[in-house]
Protein backbone atom coordinates (compact mmCIF):
# COMPACT_ATOMS: atom_id res chain seq x y z
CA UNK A 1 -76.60 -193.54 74.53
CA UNK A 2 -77.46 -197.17 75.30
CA UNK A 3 -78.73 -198.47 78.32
CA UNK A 4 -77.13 -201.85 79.77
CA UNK A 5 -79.19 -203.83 81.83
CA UNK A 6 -77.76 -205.05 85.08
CA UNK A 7 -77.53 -207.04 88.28
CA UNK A 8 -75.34 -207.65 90.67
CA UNK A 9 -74.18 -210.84 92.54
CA UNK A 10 -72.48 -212.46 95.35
CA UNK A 11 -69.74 -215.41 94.34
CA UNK A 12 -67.12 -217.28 95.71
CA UNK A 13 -64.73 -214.38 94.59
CA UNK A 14 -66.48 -211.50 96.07
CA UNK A 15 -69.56 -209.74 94.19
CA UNK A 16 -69.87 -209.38 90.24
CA UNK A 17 -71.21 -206.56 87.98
CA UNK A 18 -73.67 -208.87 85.37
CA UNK A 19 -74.51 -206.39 82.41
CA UNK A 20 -76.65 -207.41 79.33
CA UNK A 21 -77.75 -205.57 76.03
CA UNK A 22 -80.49 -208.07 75.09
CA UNK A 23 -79.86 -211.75 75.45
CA UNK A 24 -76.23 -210.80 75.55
CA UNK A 25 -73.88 -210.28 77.88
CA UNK A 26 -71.79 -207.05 77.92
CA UNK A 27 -70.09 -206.81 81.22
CA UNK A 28 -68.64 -209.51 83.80
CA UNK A 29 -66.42 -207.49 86.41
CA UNK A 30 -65.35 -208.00 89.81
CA UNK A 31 -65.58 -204.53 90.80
CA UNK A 32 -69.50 -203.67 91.15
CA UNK A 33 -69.51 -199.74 90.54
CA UNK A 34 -70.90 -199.58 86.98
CA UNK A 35 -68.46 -197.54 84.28
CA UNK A 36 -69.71 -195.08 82.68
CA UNK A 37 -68.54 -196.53 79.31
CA UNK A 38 -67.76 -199.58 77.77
CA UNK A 39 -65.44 -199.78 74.71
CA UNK A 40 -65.13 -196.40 74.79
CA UNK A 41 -69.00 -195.64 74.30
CA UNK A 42 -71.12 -193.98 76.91
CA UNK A 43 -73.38 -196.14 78.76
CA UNK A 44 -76.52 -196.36 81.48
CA UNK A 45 -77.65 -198.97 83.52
CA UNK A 46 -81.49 -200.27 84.38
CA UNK A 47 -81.27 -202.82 87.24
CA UNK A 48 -83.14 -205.69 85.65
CA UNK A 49 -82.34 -209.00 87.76
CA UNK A 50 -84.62 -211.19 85.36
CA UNK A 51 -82.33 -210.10 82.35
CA UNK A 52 -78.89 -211.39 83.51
CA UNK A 53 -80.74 -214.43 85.41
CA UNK A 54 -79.66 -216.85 82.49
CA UNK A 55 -75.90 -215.63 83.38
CA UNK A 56 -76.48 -215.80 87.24
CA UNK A 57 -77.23 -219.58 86.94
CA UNK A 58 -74.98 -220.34 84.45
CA UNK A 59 -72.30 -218.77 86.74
CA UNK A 60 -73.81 -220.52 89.98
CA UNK A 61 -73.45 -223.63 88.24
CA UNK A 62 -69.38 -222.85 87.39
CA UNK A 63 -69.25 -222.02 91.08
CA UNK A 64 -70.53 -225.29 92.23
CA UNK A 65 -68.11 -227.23 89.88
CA UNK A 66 -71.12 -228.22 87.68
CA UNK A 67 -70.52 -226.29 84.60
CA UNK A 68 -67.43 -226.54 82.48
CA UNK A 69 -68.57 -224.74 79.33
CA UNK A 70 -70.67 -221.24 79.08
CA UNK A 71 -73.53 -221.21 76.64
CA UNK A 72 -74.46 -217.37 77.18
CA UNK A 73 -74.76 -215.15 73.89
CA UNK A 74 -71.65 -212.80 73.99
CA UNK A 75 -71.99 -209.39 72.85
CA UNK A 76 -67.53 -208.70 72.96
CA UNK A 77 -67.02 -205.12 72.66
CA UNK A 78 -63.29 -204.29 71.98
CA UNK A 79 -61.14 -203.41 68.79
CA UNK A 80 -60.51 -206.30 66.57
CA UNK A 81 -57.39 -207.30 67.74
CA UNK A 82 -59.10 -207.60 71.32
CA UNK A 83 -62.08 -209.50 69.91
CA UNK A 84 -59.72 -211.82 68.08
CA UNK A 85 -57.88 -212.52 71.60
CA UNK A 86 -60.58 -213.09 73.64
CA UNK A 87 -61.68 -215.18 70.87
CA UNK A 88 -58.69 -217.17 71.25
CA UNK A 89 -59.26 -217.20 74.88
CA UNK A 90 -62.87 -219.03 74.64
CA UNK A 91 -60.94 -221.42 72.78
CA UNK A 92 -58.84 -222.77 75.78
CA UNK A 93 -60.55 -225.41 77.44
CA UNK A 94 -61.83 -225.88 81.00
CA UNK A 95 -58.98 -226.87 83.35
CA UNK A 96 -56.33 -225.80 80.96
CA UNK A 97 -53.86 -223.29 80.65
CA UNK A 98 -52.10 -220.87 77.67
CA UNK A 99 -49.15 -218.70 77.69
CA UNK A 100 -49.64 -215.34 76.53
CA UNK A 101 -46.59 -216.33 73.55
CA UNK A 102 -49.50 -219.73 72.66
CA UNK A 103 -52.42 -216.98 72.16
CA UNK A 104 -50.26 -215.04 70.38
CA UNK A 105 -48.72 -217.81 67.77
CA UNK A 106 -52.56 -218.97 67.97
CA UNK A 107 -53.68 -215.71 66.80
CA UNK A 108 -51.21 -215.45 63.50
CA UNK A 109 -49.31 -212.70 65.29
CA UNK A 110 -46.67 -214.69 66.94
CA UNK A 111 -44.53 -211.11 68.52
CA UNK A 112 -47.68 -209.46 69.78
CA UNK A 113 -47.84 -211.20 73.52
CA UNK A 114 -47.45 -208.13 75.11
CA UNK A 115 -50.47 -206.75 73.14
CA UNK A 116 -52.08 -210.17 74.17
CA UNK A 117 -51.71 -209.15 77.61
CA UNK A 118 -52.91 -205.94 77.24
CA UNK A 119 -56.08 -207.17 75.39
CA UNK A 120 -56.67 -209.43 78.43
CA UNK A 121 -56.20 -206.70 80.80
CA UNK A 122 -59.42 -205.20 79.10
CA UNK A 123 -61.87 -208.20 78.85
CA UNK A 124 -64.58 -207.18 79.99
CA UNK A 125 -66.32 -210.11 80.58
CA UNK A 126 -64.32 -212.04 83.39
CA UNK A 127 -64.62 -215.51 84.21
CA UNK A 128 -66.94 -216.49 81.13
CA UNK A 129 -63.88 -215.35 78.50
CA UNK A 130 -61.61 -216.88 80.87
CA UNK A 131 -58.12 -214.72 80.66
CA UNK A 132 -58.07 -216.46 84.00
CA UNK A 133 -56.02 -219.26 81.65
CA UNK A 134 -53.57 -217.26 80.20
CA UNK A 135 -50.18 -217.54 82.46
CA UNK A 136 -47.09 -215.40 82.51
CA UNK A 137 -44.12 -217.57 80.97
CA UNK A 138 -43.94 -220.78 81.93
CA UNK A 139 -46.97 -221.91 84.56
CA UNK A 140 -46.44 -218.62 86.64
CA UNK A 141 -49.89 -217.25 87.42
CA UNK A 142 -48.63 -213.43 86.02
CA UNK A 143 -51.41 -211.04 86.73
CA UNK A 144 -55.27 -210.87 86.96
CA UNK A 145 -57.89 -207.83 87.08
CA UNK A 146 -59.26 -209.55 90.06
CA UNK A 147 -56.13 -210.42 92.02
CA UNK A 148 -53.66 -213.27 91.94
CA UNK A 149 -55.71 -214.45 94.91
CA UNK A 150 -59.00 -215.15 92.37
CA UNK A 151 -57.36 -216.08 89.11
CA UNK A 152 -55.52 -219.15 91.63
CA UNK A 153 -59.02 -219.35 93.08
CA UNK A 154 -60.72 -220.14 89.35
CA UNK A 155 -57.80 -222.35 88.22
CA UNK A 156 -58.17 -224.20 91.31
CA UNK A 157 -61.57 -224.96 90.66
CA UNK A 158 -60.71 -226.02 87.46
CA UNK A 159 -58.30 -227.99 88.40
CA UNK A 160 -55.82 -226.54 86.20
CA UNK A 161 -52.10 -226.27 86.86
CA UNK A 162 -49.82 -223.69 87.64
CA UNK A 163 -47.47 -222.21 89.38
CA UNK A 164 -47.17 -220.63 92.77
CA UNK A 165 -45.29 -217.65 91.99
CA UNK A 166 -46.37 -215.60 95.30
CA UNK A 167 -44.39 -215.26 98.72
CA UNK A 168 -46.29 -217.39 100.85
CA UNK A 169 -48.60 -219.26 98.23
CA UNK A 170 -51.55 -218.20 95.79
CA UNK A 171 -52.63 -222.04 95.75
CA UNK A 172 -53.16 -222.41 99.00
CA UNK A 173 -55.16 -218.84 99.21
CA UNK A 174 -57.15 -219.75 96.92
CA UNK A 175 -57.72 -222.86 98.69
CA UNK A 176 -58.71 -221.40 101.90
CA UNK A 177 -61.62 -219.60 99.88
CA UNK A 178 -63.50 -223.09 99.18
């Protein structure tokens, strides 16, 4: 069984699970209880701040709007398809936005959107392999493993566009949260 390395810390959009295997980062979720696997193989955690302190300031420095590109060693952990998705997703710049149907024509597989979603839906390493880009048709924010209320939050920041497909407004939620 391997053992992940861990920290946890305190952000803009509520607290985030940092896991590493060596230099590389494993895990990025919003929700801080640890699983007990990840892609489908058992795991334990060590809390070791120093070892995710490289991805703590690089994601500090996203936070304060002073970091547009991530430089952290990836370790993605996912079946190929999913690795070639989120590969596609790390291609999408800072500020901009993709359709699911764009990753998917991107990818070679132009009918597999669905499956694009569904490989977003299990990133596991949020914010850094930014599914936070990928809208539902259109510029309609869609959904988000960390609410509607972050993913408007981190395109916000970005600047990116979109849009609000909520009741009363994800925009200006996410607006109230700077």
């Amino acid at each position: 069984m391997e053992t992940l390395l861990y920290s946890r810390m305190k952000s803009p959009v509520g607290p985030l699970l940092l896991g590493v295997s060596g230099p590389a980062l494993v895990v990025l979720a919003f929700d801080c209880q640890m699983p007990e696997k990840v892609a489908g193989r058992p795991v334990t955690w060590q809390e070791t701040p120093e070892a995710t302190e490289p991805v703590r300031q690089q994601l500090e420095e996203y936070f304060a709007g002073t970091r547009r590109k991530f430089t952290m060693l990836l370790d993605l952990r996912g079946t190929d398809f999913q690795k070639r998705c989120w590969q596609e997703l790390l291609r999408i710049p800072y500020g901009e936005t993709r359709s699911y149907a764009e990753i998917a024509r991107a990818m070679g597989s132009p009918n597999a959107y669905r499956a694009v979603g569904q490989a977003n839906h299990y990133n596991p390493i949020a914010i850094v392999v930014p599914c936070h880009r990928v809208l539902a048709a259109g510029t309609a924010l869609g959904g988000y493993g960390g609410g509607l209320p972050t993913k408007a939050f981190l395109l916000c920041l970005e600047g990116a566009e979109f849009q609000d497909d909520s009741a009363q407004g994800s925009q200006q939620k996410a607006l109230s949260f700077i």
